[in-house]
PDB file of N, CA and C in Angstrom:
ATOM      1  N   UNK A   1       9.280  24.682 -99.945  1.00  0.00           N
ATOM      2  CA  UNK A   1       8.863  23.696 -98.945  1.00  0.00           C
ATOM      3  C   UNK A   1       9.882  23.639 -97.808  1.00  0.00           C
ATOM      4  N   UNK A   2      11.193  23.522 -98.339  1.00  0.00           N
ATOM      5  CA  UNK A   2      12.391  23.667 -96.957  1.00  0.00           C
ATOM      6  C   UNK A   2      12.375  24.623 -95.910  1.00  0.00           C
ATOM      7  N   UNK A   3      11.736  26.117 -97.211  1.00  0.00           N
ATOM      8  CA  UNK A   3      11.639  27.074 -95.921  1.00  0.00           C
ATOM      9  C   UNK A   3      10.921  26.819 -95.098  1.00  0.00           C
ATOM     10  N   UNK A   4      10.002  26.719 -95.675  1.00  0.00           N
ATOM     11  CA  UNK A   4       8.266  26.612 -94.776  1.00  0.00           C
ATOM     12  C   UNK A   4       9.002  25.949 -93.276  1.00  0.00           C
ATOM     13  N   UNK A   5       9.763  24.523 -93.622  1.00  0.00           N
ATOM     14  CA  UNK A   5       9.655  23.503 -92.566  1.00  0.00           C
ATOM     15  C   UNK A   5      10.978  24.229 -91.736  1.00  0.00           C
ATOM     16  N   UNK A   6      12.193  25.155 -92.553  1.00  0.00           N
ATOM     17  CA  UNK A   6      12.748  25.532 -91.340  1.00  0.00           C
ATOM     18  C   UNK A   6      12.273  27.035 -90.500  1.00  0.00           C
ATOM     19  N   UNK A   7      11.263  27.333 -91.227  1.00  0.00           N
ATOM     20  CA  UNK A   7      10.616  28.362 -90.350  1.00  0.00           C
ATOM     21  C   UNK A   7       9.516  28.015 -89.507  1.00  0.00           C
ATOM     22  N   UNK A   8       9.046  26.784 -89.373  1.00  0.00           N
ATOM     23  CA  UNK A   8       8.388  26.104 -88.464  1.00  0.00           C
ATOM     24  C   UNK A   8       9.152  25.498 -87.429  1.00  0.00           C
ATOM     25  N   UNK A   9      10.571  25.337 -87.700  1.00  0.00           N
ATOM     26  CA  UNK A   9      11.286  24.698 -86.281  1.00  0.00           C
ATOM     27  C   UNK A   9      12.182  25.744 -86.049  1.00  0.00           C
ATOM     28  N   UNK A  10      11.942  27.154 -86.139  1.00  0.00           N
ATOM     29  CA  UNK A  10      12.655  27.927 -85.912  1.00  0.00           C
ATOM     30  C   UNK A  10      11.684  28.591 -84.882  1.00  0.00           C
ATOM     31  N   UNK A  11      10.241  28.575 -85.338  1.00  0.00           N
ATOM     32  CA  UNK A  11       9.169  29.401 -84.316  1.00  0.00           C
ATOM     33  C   UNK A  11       8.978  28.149 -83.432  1.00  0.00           C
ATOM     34  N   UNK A  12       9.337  26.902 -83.304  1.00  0.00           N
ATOM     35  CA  UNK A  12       9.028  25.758 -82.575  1.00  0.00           C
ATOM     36  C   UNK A  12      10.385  26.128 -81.434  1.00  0.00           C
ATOM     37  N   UNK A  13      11.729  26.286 -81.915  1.00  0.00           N
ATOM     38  CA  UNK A  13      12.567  26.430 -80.924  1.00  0.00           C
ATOM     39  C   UNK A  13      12.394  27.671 -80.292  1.00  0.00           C
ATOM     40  N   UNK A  14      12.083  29.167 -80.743  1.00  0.00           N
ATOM     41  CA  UNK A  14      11.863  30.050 -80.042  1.00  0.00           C
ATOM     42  C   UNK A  14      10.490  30.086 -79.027  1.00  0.00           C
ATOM     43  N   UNK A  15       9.862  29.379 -79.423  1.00  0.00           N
ATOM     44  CA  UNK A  15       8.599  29.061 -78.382  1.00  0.00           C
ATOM     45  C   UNK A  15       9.174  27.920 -77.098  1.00  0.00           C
ATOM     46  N   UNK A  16      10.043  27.386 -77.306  1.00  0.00           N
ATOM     47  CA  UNK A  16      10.145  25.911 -76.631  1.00  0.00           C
ATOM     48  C   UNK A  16      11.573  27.226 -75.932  1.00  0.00           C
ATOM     49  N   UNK A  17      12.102  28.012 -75.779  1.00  0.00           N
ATOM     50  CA  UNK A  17      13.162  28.767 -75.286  1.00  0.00           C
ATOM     51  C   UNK A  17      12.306  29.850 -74.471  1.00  0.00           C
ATOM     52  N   UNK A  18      10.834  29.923 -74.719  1.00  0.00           N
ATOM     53  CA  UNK A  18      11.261  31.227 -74.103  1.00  0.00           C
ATOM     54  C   UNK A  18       9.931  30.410 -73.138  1.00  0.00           C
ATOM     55  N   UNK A  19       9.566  29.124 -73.452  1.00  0.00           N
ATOM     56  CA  UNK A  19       8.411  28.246 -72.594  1.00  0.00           C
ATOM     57  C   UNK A  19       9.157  27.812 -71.284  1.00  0.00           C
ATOM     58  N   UNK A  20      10.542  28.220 -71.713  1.00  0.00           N
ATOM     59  CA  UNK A  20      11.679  26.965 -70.587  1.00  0.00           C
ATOM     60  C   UNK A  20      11.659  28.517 -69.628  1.00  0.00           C
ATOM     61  N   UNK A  21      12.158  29.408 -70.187  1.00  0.00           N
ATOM     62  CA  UNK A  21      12.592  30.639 -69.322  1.00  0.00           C
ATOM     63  C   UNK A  21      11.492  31.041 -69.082  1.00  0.00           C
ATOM     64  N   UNK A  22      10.050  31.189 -69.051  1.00  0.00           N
ATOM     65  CA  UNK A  22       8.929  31.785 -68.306  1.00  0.00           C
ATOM     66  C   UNK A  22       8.750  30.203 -67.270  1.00  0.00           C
ATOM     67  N   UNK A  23       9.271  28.740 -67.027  1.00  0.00           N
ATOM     68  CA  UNK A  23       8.751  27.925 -66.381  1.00  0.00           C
ATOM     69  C   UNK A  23       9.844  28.837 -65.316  1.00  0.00           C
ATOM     70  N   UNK A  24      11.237  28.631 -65.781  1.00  0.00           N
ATOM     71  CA  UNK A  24      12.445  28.780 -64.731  1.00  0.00           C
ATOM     72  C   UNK A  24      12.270  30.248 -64.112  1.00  0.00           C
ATOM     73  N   UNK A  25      11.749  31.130 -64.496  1.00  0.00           N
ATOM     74  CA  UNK A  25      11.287  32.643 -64.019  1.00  0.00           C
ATOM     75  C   UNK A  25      10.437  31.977 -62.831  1.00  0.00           C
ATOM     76  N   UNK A  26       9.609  31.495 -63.044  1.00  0.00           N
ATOM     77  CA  UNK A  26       8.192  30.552 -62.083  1.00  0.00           C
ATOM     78  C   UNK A  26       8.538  30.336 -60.932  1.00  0.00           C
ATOM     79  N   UNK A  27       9.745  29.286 -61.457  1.00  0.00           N
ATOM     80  CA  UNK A  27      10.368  28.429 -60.525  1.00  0.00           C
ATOM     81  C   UNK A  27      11.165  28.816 -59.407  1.00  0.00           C
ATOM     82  N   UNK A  28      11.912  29.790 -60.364  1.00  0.00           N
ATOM     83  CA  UNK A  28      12.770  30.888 -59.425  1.00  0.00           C
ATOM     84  C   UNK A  28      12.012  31.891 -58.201  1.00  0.00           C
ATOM     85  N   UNK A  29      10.962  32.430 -58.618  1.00  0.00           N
ATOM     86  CA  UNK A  29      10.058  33.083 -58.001  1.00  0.00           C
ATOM     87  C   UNK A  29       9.217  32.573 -56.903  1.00  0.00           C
ATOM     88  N   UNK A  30       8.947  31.344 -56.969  1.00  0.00           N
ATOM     89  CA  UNK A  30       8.398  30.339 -56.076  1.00  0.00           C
ATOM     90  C   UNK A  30       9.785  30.026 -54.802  1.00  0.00           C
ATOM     91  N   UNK A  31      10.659  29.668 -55.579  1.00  0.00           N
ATOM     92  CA  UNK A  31      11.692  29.159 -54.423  1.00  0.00           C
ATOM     93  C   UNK A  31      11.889  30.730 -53.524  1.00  0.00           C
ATOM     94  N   UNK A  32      12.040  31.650 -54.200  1.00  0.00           N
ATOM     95  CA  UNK A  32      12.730  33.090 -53.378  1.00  0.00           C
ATOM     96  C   UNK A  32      11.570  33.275 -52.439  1.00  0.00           C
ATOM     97  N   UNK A  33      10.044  33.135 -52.585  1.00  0.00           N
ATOM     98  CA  UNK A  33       9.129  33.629 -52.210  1.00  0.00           C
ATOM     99  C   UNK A  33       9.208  32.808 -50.644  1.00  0.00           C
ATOM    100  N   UNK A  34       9.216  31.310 -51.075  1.00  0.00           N
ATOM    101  CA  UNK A  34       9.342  30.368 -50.427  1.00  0.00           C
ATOM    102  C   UNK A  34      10.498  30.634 -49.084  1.00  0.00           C
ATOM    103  N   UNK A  35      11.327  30.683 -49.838  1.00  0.00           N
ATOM    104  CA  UNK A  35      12.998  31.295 -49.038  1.00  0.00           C
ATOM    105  C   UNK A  35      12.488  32.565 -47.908  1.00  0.00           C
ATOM    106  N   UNK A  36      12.169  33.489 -48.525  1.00  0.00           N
ATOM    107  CA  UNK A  36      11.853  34.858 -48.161  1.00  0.00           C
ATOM    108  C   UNK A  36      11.041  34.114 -46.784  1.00  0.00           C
ATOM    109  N   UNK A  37       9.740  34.023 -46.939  1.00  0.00           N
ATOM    110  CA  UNK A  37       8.759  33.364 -45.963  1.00  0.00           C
ATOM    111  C   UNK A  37       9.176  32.530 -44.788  1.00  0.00           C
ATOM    112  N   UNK A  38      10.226  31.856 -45.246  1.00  0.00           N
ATOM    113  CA  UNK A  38      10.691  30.737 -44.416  1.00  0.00           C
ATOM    114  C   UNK A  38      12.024  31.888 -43.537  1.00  0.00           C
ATOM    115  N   UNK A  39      12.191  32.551 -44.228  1.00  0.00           N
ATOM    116  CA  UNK A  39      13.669  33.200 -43.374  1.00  0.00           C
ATOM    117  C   UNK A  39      12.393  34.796 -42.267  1.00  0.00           C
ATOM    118  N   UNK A  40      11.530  34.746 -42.528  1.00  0.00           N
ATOM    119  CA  UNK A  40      10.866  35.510 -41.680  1.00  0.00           C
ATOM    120  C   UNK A  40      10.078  34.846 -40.482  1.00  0.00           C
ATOM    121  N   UNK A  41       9.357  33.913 -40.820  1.00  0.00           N
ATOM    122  CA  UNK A  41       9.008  33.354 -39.871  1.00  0.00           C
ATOM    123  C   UNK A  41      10.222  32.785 -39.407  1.00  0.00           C
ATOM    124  N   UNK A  42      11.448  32.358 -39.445  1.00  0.00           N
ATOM    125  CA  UNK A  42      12.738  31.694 -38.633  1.00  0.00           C
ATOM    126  C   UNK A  42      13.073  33.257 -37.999  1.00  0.00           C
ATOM    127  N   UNK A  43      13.117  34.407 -38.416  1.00  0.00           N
ATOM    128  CA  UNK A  43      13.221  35.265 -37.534  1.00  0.00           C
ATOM    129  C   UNK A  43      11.909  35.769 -36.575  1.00  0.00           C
ATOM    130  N   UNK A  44      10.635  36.192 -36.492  1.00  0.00           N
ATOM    131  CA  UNK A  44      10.228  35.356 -35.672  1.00  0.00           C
ATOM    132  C   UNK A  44      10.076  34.955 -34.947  1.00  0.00           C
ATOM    133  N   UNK A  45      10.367  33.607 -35.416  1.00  0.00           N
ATOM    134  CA  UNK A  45      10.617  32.451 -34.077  1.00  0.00           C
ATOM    135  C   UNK A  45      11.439  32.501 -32.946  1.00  0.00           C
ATOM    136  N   UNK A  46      12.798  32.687 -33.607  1.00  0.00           N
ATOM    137  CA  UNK A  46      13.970  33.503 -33.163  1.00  0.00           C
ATOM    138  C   UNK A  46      13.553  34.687 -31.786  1.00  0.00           C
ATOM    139  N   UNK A  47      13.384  36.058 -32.627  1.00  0.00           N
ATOM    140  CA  UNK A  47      13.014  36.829 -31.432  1.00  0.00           C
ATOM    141  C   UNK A  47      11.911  36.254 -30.417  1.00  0.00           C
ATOM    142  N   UNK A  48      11.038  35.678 -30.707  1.00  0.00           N
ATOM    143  CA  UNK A  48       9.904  35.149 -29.785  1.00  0.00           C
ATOM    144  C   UNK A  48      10.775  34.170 -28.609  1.00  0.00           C
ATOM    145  N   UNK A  49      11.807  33.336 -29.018  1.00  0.00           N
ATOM    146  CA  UNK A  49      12.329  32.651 -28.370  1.00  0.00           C
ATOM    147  C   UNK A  49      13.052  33.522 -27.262  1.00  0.00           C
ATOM    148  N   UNK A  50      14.213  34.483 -27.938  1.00  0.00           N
ATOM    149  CA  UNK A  50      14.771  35.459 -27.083  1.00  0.00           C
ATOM    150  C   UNK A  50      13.784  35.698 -26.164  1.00  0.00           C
ATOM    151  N   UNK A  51      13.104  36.798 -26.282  1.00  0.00           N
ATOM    152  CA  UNK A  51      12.163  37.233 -25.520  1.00  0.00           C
ATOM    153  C   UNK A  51      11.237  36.477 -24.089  1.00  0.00           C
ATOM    154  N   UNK A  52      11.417  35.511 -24.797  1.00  0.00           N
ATOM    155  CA  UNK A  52      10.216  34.389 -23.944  1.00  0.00           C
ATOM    156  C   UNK A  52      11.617  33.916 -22.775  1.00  0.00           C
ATOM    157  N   UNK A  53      12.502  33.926 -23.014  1.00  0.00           N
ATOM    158  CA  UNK A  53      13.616  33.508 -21.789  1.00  0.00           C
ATOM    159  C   UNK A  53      14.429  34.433 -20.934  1.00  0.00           C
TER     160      UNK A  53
END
């Protein structure tokens, strides 16, 4: 019976570890994408500005 219950919070912590690192993969991927996007259109803007003066 002990095993049973520590091999149920053993597949409970490896699920809950690798649930955290596929959110933070997510998360990470969203912000860079985000980043990326935002630093292209600021360049861009940038040359358009040059140009236009």
């Amino acid at each position: 019976m002990n095993i049973m219950k520590a091999v149920k919070v053993a597949v409970l912590v490896v699920v809950a570890i690798i649930a955290i690192k596929f959110v933070g993969a997510l998360l990470i991927g969203a912000l860079s994408t985000v980043f990326t996007f935002a630093v292209i259109i600021g360049g861009i803007y940038l040359l358009y500005s040059i140009f236009k003066s």
